[in-house]
N, C-alpha and C. Protein backbone atom coordinates (compact mmCIF):
# COMPACT_ATOMS: atom_id res chain seq x y z
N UNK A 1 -1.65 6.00 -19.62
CA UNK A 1 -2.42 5.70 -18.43
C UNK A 1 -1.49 5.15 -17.36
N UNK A 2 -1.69 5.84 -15.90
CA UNK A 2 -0.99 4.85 -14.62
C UNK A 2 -1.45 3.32 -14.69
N UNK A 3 -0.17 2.90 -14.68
CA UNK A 3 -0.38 1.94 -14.19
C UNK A 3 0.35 0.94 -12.76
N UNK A 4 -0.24 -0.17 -12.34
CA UNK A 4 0.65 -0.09 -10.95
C UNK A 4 0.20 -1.27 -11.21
N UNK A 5 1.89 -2.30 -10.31
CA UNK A 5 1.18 -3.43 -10.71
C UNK A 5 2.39 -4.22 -9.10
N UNK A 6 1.01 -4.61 -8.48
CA UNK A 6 2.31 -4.99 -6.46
C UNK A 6 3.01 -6.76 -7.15
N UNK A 7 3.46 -6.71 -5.91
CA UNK A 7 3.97 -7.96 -5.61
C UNK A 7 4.34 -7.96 -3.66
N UNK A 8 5.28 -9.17 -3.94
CA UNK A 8 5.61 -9.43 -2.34
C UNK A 8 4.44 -9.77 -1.71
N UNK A 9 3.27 -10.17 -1.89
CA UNK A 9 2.62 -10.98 -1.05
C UNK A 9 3.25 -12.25 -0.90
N UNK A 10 2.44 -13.13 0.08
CA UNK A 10 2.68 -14.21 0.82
C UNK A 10 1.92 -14.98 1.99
N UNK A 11 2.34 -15.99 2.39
CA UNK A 11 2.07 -16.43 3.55
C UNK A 11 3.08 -16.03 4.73
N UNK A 12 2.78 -15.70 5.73
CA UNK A 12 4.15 -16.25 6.85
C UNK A 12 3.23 -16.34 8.25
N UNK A 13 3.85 -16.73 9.07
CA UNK A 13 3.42 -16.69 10.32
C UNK A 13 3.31 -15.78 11.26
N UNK A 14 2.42 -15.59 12.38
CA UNK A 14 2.23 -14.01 12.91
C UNK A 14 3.37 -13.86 13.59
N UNK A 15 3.91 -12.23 13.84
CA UNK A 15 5.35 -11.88 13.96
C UNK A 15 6.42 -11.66 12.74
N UNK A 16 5.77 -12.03 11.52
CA UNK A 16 7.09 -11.93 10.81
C UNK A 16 6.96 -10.80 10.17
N UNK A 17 7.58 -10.85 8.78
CA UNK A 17 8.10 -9.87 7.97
C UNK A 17 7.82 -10.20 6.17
N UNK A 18 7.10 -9.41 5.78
CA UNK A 18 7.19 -8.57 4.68
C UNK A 18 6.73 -7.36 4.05
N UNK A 19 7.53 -7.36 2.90
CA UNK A 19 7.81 -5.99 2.00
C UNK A 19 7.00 -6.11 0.66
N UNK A 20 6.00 -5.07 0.63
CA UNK A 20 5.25 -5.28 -0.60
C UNK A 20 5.87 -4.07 -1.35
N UNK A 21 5.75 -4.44 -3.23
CA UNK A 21 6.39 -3.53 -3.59
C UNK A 21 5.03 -3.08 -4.82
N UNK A 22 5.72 -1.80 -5.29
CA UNK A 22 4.16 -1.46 -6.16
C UNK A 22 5.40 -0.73 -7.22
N UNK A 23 5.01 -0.95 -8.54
CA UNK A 23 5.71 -0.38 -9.48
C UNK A 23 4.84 0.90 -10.54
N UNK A 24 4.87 1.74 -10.26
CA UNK A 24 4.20 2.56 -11.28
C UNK A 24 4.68 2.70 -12.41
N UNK A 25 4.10 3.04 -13.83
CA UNK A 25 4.42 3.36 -15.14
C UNK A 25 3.16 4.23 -15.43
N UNK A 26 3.78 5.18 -16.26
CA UNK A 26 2.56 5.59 -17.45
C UNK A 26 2.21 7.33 -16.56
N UNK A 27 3.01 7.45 -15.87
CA UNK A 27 2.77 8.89 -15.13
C UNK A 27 3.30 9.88 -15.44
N UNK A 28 2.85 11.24 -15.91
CA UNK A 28 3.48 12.62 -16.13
C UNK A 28 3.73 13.56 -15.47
N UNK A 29 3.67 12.83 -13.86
CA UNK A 29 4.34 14.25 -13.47
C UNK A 29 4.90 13.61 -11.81
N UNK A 30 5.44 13.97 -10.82
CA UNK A 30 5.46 13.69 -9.52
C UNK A 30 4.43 14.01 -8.71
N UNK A 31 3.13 14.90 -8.84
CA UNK A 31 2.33 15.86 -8.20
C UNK A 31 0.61 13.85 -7.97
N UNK A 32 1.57 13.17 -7.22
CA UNK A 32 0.89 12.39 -6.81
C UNK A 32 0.87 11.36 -5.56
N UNK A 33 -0.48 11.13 -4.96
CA UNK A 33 -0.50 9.95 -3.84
C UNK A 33 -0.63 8.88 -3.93
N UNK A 34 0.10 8.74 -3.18
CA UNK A 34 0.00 6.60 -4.01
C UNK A 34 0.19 6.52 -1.99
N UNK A 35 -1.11 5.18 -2.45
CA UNK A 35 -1.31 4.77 -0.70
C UNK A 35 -1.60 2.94 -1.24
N UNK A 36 -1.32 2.34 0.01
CA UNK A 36 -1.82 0.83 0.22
C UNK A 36 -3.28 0.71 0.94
N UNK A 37 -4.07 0.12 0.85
CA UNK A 37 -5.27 -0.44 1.16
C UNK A 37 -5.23 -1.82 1.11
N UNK A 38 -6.30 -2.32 1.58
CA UNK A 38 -6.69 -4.00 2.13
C UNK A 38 -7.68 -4.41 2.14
N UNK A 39 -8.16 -5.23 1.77
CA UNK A 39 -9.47 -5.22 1.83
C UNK A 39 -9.74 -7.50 2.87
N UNK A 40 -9.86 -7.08 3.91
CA UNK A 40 -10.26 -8.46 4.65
C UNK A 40 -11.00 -9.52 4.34
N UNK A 41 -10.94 -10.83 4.30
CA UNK A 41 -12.25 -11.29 3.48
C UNK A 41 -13.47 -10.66 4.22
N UNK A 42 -14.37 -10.92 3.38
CA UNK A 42 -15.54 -10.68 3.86
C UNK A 42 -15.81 -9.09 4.39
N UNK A 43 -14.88 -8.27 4.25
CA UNK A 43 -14.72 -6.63 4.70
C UNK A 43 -14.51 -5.85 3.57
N UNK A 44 -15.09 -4.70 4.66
CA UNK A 44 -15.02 -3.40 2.97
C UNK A 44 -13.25 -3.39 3.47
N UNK A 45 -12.79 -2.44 1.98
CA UNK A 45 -11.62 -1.99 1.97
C UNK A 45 -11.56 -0.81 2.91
N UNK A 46 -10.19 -1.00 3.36
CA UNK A 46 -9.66 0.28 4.34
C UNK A 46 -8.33 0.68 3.64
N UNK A 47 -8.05 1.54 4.15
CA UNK A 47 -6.64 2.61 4.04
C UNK A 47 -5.53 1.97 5.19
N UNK A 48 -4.68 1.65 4.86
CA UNK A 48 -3.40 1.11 5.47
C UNK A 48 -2.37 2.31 5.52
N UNK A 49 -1.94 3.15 4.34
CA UNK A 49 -0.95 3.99 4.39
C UNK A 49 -1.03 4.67 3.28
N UNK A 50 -0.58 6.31 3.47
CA UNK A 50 -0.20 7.05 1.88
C UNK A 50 1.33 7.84 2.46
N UNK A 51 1.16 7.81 0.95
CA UNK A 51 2.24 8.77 0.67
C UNK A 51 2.36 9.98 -0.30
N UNK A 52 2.91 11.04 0.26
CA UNK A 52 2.48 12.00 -1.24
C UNK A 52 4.05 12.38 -1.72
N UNK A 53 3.72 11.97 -2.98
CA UNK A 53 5.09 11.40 -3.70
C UNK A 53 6.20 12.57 -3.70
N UNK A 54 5.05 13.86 -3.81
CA UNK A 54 6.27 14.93 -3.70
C UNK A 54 6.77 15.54 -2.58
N UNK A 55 6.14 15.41 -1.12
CA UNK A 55 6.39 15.76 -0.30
C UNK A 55 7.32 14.97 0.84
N UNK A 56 6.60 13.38 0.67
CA UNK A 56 7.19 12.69 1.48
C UNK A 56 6.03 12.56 2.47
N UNK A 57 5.09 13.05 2.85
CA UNK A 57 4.37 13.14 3.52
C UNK A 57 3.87 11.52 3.78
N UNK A 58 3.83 11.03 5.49
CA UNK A 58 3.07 9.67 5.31
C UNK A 58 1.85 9.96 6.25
N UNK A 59 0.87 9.12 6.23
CA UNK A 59 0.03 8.17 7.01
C UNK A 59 -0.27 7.37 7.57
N UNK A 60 -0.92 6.62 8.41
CA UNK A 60 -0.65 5.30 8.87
C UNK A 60 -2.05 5.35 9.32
N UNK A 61 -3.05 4.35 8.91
CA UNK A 61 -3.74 3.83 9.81
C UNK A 61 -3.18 3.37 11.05
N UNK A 62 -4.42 3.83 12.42
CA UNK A 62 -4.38 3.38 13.73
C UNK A 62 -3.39 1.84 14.12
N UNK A 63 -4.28 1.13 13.16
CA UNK A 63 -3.89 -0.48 12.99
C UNK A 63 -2.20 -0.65 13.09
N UNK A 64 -2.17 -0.38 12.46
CA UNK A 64 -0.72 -0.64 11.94
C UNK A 64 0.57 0.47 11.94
N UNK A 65 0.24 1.42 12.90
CA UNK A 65 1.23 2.67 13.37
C UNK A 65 2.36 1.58 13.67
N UNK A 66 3.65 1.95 13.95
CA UNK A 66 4.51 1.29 14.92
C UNK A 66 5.32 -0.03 13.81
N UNK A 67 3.80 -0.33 13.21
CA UNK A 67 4.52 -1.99 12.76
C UNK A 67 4.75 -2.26 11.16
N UNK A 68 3.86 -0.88 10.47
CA UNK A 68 4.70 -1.20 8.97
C UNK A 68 4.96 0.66 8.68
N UNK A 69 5.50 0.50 7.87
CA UNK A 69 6.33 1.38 6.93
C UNK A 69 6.04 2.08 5.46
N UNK A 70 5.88 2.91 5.22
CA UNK A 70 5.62 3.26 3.91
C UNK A 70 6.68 4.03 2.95
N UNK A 71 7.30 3.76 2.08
CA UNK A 71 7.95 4.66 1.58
C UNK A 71 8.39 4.52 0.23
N UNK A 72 8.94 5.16 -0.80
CA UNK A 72 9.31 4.90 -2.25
C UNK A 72 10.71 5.35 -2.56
N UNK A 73 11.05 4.95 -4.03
CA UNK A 73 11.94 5.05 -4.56
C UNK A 73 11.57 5.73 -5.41
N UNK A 74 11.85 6.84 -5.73
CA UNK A 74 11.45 7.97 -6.63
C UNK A 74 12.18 7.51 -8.08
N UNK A 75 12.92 6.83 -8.41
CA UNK A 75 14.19 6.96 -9.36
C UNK A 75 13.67 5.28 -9.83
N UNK A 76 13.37 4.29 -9.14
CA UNK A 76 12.45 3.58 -9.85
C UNK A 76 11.03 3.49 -9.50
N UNK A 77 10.41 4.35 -9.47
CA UNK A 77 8.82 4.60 -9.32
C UNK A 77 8.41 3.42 -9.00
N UNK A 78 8.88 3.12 -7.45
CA UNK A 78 7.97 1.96 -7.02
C UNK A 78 8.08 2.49 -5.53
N UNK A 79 7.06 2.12 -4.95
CA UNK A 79 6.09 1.98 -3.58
C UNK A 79 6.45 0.76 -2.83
N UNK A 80 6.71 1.05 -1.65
CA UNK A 80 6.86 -0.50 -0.81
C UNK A 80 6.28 -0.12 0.42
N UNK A 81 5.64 -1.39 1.32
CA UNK A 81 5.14 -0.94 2.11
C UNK A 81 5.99 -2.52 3.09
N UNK A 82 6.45 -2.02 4.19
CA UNK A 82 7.26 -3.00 4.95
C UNK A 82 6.62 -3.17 5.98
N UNK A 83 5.91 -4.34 6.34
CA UNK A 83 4.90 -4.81 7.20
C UNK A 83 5.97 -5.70 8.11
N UNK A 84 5.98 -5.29 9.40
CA UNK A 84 6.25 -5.84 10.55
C UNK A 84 5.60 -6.31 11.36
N UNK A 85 5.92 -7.32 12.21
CA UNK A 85 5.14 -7.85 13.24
C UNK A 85 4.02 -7.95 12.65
N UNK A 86 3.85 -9.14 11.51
CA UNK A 86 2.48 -9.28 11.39
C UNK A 86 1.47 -9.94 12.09
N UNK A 87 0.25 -9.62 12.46
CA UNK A 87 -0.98 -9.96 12.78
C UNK A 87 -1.57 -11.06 12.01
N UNK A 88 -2.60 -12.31 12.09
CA UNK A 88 -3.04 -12.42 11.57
C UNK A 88 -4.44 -11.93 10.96
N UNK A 89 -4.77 -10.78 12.24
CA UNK A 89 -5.82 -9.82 11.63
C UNK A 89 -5.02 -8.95 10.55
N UNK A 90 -3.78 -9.11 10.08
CA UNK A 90 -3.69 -8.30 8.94
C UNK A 90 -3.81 -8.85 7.30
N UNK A 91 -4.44 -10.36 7.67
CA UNK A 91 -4.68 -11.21 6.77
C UNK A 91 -5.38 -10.24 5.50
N UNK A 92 -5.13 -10.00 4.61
CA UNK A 92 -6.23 -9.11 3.12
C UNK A 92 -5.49 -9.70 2.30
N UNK A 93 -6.37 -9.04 0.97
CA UNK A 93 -5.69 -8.59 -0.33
C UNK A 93 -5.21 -7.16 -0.25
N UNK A 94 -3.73 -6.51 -0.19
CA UNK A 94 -3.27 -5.35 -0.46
C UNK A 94 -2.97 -5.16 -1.96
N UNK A 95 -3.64 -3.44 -1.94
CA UNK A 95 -3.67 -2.89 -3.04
C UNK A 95 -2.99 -1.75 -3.19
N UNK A 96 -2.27 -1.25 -3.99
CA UNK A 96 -1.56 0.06 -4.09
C UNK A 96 -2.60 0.57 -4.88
N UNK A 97 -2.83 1.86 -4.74
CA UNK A 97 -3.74 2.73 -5.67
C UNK A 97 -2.64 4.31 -5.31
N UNK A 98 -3.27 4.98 -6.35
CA UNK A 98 -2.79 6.63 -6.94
C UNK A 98 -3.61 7.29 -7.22
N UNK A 99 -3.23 8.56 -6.99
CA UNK A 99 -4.33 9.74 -7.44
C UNK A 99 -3.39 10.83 -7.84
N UNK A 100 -3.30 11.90 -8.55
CA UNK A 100 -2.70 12.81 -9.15
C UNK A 100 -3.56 14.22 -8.11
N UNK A 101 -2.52 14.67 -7.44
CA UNK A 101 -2.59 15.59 -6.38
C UNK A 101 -2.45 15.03 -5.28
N UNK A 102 -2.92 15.60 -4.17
CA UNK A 102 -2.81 15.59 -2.45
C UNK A 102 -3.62 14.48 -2.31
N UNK A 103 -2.96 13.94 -0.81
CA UNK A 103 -3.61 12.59 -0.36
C UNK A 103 -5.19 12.69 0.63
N UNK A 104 -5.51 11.83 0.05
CA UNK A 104 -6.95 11.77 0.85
C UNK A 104 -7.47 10.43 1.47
N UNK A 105 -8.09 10.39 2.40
CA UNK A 105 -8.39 8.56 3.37
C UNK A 105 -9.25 7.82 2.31
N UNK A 106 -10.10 8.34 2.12
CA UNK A 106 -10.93 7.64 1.09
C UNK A 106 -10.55 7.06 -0.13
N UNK A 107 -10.80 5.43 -0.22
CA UNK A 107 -10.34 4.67 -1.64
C UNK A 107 -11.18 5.56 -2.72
N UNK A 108 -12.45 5.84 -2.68
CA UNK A 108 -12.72 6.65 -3.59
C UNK A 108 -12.02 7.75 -4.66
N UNK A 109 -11.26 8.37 -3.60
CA UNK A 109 -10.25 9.25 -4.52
C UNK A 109 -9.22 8.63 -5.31
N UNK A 110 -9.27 7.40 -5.15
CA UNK A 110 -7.92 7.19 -6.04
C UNK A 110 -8.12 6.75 -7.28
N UNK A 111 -7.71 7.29 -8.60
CA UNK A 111 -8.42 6.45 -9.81
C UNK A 111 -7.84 4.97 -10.07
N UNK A 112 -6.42 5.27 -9.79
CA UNK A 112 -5.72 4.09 -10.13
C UNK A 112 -5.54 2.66 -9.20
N UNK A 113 -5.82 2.01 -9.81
CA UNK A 113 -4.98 0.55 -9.09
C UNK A 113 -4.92 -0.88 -9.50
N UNK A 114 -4.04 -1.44 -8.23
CA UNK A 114 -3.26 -2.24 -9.00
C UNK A 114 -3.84 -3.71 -8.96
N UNK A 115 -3.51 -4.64 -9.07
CA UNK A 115 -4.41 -5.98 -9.22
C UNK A 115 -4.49 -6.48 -7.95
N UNK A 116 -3.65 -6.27 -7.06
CA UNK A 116 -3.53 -6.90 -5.62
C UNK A 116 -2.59 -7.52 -5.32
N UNK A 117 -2.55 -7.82 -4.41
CA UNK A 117 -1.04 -9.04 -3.71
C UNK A 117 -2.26 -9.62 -2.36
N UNK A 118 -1.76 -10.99 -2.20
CA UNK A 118 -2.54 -11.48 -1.38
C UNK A 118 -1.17 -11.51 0.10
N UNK A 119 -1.70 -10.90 0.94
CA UNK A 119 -0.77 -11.44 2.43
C UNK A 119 -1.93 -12.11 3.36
N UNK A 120 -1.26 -13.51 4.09
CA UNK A 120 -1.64 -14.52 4.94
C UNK A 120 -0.97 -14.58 5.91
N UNK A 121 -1.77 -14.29 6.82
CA UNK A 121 -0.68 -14.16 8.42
C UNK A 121 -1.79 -15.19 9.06
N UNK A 122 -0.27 -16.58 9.37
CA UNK A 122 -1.16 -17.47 10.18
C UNK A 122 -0.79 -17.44 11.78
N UNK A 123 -1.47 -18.16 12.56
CA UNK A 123 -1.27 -17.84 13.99
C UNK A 123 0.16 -19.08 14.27
């Protein structure tokens, strides 16, 4: 079974910098999307970014074009997502999730995910 398990949450102050990382195990093949989501307090979850592992292909929510990053390390099957200039509207719990095939917006499609990382962006 996939499994994915983030880190690199935190606190910092709005404007700064971090790098969340997502480690996958338990996968048989490359023919997969692995994206970040967030979920705000009190808000449904949204889509932050994908990636489709074999293409390279990214995404970006509106939100956050310009100011974070998505990309992996194929050779240690981990996911990072490099959040710049943070907001404190980018305050959530981020989640890495996967799906085996092509990427899609909807958390629905993804079977897999990971426990969360908490990021705190104060003013």
């Amino acid at each position: 079974q996939v499994q994915l398990v983030e880190s690199g949450g935190g606190s910092v102050q709005a404007g700064g910098s971090l790098r969340l990382s997502c480690v996958a195990s338990g996968h048989t093949s490359n023919n997969y999307c692995m994206g970040w989501f967030r979920r705000p307090p009190g808000k449904e979850r949204e889509g932050v970014a994908r990636l489709n592992i074999a293409s390279g292909s990214t995404f970006y929510a509106d939100s956050v074009k310009g100011r974070f990053t998505i990309s992996r390390d194929n050779a240690k099957n981990t996911l990072y997502l490099q959040m710049n200039s943070l907001k404190p509207e980018d305050t959530a719990m981020y989640y890495c999730a996967a799906r085996e095939g092509g990427c899609y917006s909807g958390s629905s499609w993804y079977k897999y995910w990971g426990q969360g990382t908490q990021v705190t962006v104060s003013s």
